[in-house]
N, C-alpha and C. Protein backbone atom coordinates (compact mmCIF):
# COMPACT_ATOMS: atom_id res chain seq x y z
N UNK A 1 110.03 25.17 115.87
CA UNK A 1 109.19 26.10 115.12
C UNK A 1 109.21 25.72 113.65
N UNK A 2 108.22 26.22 112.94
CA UNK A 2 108.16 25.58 111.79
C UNK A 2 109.13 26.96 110.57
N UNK A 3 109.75 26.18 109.61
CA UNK A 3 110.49 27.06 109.07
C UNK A 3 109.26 27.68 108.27
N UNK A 4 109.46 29.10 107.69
CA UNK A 4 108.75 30.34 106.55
C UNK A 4 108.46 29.46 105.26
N UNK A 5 107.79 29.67 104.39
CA UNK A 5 107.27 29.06 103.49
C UNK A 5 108.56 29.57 102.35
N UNK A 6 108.96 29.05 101.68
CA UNK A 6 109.86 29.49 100.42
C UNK A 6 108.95 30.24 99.70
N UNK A 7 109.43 31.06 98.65
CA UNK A 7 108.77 31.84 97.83
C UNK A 7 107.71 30.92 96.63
N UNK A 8 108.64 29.92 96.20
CA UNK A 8 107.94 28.82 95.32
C UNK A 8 106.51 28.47 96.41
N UNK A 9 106.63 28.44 97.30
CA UNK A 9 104.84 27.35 98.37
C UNK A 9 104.16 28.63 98.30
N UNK A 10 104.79 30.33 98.58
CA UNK A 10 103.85 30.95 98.78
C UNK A 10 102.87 31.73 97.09
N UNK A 11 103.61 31.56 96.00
CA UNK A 11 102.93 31.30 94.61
C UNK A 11 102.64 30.30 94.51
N UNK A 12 102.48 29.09 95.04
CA UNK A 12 102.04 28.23 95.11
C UNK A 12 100.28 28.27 95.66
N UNK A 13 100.75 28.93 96.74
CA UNK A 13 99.63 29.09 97.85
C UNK A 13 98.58 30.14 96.75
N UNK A 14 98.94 31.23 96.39
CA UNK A 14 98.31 32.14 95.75
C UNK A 14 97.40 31.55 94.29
N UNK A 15 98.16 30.85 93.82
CA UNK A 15 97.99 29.72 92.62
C UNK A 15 96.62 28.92 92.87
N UNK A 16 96.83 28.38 94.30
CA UNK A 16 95.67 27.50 94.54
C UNK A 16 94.13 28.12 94.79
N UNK A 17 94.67 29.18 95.21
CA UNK A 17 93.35 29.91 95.90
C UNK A 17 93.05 30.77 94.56
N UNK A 18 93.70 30.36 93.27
CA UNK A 18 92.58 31.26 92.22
C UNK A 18 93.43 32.47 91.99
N UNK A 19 94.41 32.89 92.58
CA UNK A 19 94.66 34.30 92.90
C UNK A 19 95.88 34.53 91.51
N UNK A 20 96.06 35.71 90.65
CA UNK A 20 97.54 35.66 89.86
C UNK A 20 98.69 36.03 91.35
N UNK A 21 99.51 35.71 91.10
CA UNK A 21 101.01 35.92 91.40
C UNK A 21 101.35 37.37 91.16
N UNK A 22 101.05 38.39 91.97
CA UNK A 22 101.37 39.80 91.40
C UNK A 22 102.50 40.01 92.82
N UNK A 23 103.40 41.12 92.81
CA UNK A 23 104.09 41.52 93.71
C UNK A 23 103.54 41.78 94.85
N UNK A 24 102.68 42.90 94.71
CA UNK A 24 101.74 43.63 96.20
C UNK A 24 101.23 41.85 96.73
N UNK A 25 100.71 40.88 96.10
CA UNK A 25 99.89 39.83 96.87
C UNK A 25 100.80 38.80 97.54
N UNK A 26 102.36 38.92 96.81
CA UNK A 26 103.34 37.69 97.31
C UNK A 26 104.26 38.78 98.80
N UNK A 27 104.22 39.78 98.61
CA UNK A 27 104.98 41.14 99.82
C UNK A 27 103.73 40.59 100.74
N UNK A 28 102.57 40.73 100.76
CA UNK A 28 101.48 40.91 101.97
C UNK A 28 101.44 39.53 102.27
N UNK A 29 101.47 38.65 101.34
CA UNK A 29 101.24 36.96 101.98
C UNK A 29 102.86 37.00 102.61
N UNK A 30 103.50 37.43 102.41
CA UNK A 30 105.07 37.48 103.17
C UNK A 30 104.68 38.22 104.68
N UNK A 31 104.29 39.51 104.72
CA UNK A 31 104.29 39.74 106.04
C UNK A 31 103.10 39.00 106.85
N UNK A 32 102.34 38.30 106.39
CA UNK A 32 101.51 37.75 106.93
C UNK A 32 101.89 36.22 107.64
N UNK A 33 102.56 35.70 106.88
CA UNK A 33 103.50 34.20 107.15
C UNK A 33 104.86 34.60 108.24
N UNK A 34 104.67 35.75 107.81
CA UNK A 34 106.32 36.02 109.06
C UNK A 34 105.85 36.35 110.84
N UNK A 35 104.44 37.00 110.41
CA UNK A 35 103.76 37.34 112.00
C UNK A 35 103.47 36.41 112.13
N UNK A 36 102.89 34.92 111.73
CA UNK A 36 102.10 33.89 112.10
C UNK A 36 102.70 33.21 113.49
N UNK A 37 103.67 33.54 113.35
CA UNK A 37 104.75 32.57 114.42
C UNK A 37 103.96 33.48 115.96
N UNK A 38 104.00 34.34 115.10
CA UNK A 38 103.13 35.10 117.05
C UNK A 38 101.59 35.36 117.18
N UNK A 39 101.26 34.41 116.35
CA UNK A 39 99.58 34.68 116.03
C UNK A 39 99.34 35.93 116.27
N UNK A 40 100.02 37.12 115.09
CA UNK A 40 99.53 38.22 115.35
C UNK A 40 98.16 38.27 114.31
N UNK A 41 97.56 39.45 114.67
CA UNK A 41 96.26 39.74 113.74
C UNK A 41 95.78 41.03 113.64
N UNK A 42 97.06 41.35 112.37
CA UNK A 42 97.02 42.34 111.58
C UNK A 42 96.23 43.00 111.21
N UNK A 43 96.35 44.43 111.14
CA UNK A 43 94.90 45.43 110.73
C UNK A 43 95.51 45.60 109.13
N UNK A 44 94.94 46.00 108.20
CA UNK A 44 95.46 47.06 107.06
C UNK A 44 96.55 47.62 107.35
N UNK A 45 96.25 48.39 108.33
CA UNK A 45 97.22 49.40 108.26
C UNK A 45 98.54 49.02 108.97
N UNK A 46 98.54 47.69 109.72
CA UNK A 46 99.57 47.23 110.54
C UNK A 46 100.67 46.50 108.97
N UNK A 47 99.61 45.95 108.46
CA UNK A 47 100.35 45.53 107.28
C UNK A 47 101.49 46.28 106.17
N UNK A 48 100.45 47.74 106.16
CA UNK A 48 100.94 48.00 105.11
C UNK A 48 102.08 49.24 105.93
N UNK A 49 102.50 49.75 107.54
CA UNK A 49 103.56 49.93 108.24
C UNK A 49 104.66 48.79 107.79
N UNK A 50 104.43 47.71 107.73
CA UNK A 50 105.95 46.34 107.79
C UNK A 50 106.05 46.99 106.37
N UNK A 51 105.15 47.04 105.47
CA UNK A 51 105.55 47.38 104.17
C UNK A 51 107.12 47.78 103.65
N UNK A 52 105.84 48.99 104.62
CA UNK A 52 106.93 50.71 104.23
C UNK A 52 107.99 50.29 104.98
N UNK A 53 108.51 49.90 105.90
CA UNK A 53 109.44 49.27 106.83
C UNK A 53 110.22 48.60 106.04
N UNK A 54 110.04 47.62 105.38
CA UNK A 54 110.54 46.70 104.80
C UNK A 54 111.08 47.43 103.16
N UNK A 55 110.57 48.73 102.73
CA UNK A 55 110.65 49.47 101.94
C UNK A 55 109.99 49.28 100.91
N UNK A 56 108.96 48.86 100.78
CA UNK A 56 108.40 48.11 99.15
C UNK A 56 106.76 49.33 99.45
N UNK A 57 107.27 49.25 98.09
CA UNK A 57 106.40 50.63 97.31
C UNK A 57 104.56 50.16 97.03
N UNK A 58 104.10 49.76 98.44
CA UNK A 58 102.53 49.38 98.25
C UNK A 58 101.63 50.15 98.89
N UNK A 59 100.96 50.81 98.14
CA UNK A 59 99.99 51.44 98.35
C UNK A 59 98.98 51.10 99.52
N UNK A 60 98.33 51.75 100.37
CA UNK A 60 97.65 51.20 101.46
C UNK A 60 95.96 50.86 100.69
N UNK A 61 95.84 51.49 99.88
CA UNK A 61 94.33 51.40 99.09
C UNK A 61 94.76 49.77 98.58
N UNK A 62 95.72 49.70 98.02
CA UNK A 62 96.26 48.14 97.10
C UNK A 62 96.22 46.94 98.67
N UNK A 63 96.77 47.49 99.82
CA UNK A 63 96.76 46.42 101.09
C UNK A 63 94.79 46.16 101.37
N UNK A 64 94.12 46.98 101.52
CA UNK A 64 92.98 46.52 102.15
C UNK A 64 92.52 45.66 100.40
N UNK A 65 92.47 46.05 99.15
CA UNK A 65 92.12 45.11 98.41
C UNK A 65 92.69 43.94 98.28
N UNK A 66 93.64 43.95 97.94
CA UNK A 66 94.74 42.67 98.58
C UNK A 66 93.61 41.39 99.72
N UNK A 67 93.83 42.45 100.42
CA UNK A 67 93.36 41.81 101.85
C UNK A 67 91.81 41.06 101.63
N UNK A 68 91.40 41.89 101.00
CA UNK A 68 89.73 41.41 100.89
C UNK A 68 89.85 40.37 99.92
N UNK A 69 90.79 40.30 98.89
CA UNK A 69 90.65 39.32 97.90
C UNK A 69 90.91 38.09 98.36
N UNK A 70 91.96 38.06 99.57
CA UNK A 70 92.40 37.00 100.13
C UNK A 70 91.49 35.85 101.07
N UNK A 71 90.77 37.34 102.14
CA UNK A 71 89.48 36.81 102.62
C UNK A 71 88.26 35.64 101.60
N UNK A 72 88.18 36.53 100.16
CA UNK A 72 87.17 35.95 99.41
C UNK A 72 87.71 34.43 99.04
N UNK A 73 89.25 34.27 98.81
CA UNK A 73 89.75 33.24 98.49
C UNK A 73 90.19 32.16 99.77
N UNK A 74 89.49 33.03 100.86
CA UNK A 74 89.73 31.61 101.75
C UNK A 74 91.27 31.44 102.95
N UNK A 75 92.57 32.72 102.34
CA UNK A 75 93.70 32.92 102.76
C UNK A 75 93.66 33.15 103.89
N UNK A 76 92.90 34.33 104.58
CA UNK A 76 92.62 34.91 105.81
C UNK A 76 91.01 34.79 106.37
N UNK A 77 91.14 35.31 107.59
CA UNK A 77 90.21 34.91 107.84
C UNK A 77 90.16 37.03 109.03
N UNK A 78 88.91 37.56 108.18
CA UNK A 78 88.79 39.27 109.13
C UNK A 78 88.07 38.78 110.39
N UNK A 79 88.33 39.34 111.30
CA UNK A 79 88.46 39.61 112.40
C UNK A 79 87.70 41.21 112.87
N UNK A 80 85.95 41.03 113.38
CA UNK A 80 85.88 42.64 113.79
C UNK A 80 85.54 42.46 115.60
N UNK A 81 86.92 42.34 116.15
CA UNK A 81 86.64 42.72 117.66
C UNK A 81 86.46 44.01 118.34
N UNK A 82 86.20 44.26 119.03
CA UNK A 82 85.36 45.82 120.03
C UNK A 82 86.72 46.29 119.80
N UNK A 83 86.14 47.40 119.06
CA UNK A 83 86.97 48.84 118.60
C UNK A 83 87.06 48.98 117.16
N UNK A 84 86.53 48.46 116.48
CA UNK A 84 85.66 48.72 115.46
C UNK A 84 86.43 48.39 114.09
N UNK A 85 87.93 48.09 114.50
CA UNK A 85 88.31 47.62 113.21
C UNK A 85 88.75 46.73 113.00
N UNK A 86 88.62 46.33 111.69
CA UNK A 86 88.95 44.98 111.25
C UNK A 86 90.61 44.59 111.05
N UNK A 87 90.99 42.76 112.09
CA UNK A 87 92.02 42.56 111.92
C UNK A 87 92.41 41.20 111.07
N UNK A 88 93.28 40.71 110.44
CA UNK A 88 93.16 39.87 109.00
C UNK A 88 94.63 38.53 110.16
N UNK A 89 93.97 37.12 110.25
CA UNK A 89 95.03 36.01 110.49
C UNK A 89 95.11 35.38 109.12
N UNK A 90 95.88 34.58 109.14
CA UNK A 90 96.68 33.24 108.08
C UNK A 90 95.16 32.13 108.28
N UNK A 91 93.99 31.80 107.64
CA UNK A 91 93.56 30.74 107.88
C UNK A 91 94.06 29.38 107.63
N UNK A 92 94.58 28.72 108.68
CA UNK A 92 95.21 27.21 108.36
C UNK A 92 94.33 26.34 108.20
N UNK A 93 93.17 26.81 108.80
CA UNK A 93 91.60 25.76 108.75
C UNK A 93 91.75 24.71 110.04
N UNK A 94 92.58 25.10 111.11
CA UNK A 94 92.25 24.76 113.08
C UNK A 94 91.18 25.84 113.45
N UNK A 95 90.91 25.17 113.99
CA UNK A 95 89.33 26.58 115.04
C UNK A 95 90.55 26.68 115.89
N UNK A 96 90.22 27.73 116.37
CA UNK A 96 90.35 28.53 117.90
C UNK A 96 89.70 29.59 118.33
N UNK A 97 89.59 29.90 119.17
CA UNK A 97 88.57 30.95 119.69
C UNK A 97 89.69 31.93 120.29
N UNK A 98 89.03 33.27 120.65
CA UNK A 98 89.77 34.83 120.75
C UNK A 98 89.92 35.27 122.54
N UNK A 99 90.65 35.22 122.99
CA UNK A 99 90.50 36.52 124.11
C UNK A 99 91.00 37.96 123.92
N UNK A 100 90.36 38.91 123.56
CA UNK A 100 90.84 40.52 123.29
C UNK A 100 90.88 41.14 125.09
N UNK A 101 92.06 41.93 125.46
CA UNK A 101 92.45 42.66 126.37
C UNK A 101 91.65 44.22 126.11
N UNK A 102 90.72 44.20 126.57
CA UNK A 102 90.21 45.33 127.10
C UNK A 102 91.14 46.73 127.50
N UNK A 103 92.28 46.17 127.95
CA UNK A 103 93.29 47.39 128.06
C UNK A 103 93.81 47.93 126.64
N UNK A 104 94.61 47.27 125.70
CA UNK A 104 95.43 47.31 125.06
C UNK A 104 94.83 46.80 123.89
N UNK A 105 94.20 45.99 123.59
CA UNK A 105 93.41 45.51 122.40
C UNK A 105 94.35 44.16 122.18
N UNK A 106 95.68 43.20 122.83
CA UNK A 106 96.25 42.01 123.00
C UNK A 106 95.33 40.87 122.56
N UNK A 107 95.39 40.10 121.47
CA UNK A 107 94.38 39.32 121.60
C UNK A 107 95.22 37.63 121.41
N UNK A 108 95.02 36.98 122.26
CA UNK A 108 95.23 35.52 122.57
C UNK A 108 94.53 34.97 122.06
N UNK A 109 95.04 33.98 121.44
CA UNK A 109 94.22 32.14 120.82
C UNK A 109 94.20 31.32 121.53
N UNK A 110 93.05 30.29 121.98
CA UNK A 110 93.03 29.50 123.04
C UNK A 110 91.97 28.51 122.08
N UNK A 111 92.04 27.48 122.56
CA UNK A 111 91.26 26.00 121.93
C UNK A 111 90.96 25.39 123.52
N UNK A 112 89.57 25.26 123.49
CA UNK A 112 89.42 24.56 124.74
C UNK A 112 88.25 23.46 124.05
N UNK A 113 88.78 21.95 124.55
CA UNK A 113 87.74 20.68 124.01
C UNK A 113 86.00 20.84 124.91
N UNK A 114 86.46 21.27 126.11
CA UNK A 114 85.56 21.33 126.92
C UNK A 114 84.53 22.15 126.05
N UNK A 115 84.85 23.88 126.10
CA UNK A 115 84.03 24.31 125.36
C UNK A 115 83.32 24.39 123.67
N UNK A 116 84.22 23.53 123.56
CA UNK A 116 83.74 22.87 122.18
C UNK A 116 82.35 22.02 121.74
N UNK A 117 82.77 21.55 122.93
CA UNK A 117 81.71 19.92 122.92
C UNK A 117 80.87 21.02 123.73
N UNK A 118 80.10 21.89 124.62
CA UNK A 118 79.07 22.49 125.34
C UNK A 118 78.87 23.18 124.09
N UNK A 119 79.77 23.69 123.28
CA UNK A 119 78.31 24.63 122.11
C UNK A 119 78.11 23.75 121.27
N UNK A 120 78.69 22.52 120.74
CA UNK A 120 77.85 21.64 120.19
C UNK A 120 76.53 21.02 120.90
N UNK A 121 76.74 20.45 122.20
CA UNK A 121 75.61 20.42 123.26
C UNK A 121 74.61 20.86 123.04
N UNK A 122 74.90 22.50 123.08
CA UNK A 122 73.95 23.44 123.40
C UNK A 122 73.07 23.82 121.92
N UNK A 123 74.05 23.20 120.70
CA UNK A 123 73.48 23.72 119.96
C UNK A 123 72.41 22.51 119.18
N UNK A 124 72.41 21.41 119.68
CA UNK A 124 71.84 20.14 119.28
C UNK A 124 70.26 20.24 120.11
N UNK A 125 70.52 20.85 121.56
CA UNK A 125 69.86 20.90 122.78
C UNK A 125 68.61 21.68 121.72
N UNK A 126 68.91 22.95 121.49
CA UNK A 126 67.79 23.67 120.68
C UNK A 126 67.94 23.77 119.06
N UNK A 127 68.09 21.86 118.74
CA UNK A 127 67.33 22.11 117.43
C UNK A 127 68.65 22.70 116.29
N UNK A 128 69.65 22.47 116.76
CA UNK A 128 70.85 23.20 115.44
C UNK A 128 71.77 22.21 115.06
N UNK A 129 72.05 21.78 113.82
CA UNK A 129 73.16 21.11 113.90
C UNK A 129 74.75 22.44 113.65
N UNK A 130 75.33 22.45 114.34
CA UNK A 130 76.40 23.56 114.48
C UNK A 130 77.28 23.17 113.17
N UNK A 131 76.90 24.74 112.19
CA UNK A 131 78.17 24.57 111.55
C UNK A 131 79.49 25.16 111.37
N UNK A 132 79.64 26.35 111.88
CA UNK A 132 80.37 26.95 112.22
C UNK A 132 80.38 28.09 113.33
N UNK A 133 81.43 28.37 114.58
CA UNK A 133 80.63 29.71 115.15
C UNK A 133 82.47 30.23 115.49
N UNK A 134 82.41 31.53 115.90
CA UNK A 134 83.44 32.63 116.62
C UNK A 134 83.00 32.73 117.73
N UNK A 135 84.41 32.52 118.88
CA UNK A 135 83.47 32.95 120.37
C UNK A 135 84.86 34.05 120.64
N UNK A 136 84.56 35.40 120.93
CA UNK A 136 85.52 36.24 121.34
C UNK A 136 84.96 36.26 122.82
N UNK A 137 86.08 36.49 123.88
CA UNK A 137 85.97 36.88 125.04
C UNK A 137 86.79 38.41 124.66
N UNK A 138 86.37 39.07 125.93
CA UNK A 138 86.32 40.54 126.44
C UNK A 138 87.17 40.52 127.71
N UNK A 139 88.08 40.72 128.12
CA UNK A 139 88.55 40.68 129.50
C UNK A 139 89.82 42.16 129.74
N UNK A 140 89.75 42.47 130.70
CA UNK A 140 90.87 42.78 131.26
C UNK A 140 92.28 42.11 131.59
N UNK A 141 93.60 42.39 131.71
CA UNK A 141 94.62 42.17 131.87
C UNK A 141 94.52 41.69 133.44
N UNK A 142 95.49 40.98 134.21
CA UNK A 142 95.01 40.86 135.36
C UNK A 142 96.54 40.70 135.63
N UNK A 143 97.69 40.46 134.64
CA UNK A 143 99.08 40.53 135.04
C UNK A 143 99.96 41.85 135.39
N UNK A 144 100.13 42.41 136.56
CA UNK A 144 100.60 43.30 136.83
C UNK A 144 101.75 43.50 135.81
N UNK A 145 102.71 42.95 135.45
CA UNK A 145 103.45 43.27 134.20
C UNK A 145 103.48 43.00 132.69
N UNK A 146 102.49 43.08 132.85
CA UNK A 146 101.52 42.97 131.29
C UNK A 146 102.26 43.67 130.25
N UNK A 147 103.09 43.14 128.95
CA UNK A 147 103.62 43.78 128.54
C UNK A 147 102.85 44.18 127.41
N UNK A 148 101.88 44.13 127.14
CA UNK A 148 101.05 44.87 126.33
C UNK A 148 100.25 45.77 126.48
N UNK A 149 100.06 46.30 127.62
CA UNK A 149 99.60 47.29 128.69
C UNK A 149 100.46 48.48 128.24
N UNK A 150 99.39 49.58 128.09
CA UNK A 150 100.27 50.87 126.74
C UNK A 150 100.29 51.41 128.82
């Protein structure tokens, strides 16, 4: 597994993308680098729970701006899958595409070459040169011990 970024890479990181170095932005790029390991994909409000958890005094109005500034700078990448709210990953700049659990809202990262090369195909077929796309799947759980199953 890859070790956490030191505090120096993640003002670093903030540095590059334009951003000042303030507390609330180096705490949220922290809980964001610590979920990565489980490709989680954090709402606002999931964020700013580790916060208060973690005990640091950030406002939830300060997490969704935070959050949006990061989006604008390229950091994250929002996420609006069925159920209406928006969830925020680490953009490393790899594609992958989404499966969301219909039960539980669980959502898996999967990279398939196959379907890669068919929406380029498909998108040459009628006239597009493809420059970027999101493909979320919709599914149900199908593992009887599904541990994300509320």
């Amino acid at each position: 597994t890859e070790k956490p970024p030191t505090m120096a890479e993640q003002n670093q990181e903030l540095r590059k993308a334009g951003l000042k170095v303030t507390l609330p932005r180096v705490k949220i790029l922290q809980i964001l680098e610590s979920t990565e390991a489980g490709h989680q994909h954090l709402s606002a409000e999931d964020v700013y729970r580790a916060l208060l958890a973690a005990g640091e005094d950030v406002g939830l109005a300060t997490v969704y701006r935070v959050l949006t500034q990061f989006e604008s700078a390229g950091l994250v990448q929002r996420h609006n899958f069925e159920g209406g709210h928006s969830v925020f990953e680490l953009d490393r700049g790899s594609h992958h595409d989404h499966i969301v659990c219909l039960d539980c809202g669980h959502v898996e990262e999967f990279f398939d070459e196959t379907i890669e090369e068919c929406q380029q195909r498909m998108a040459s077929k009628l006239g597009f040169e493809l420059a970027d796309h999101s493909m979320v799947l919709y599914a149900k759980c199908m593992r009887e011990d599904c541990p994300n199953r509320k």
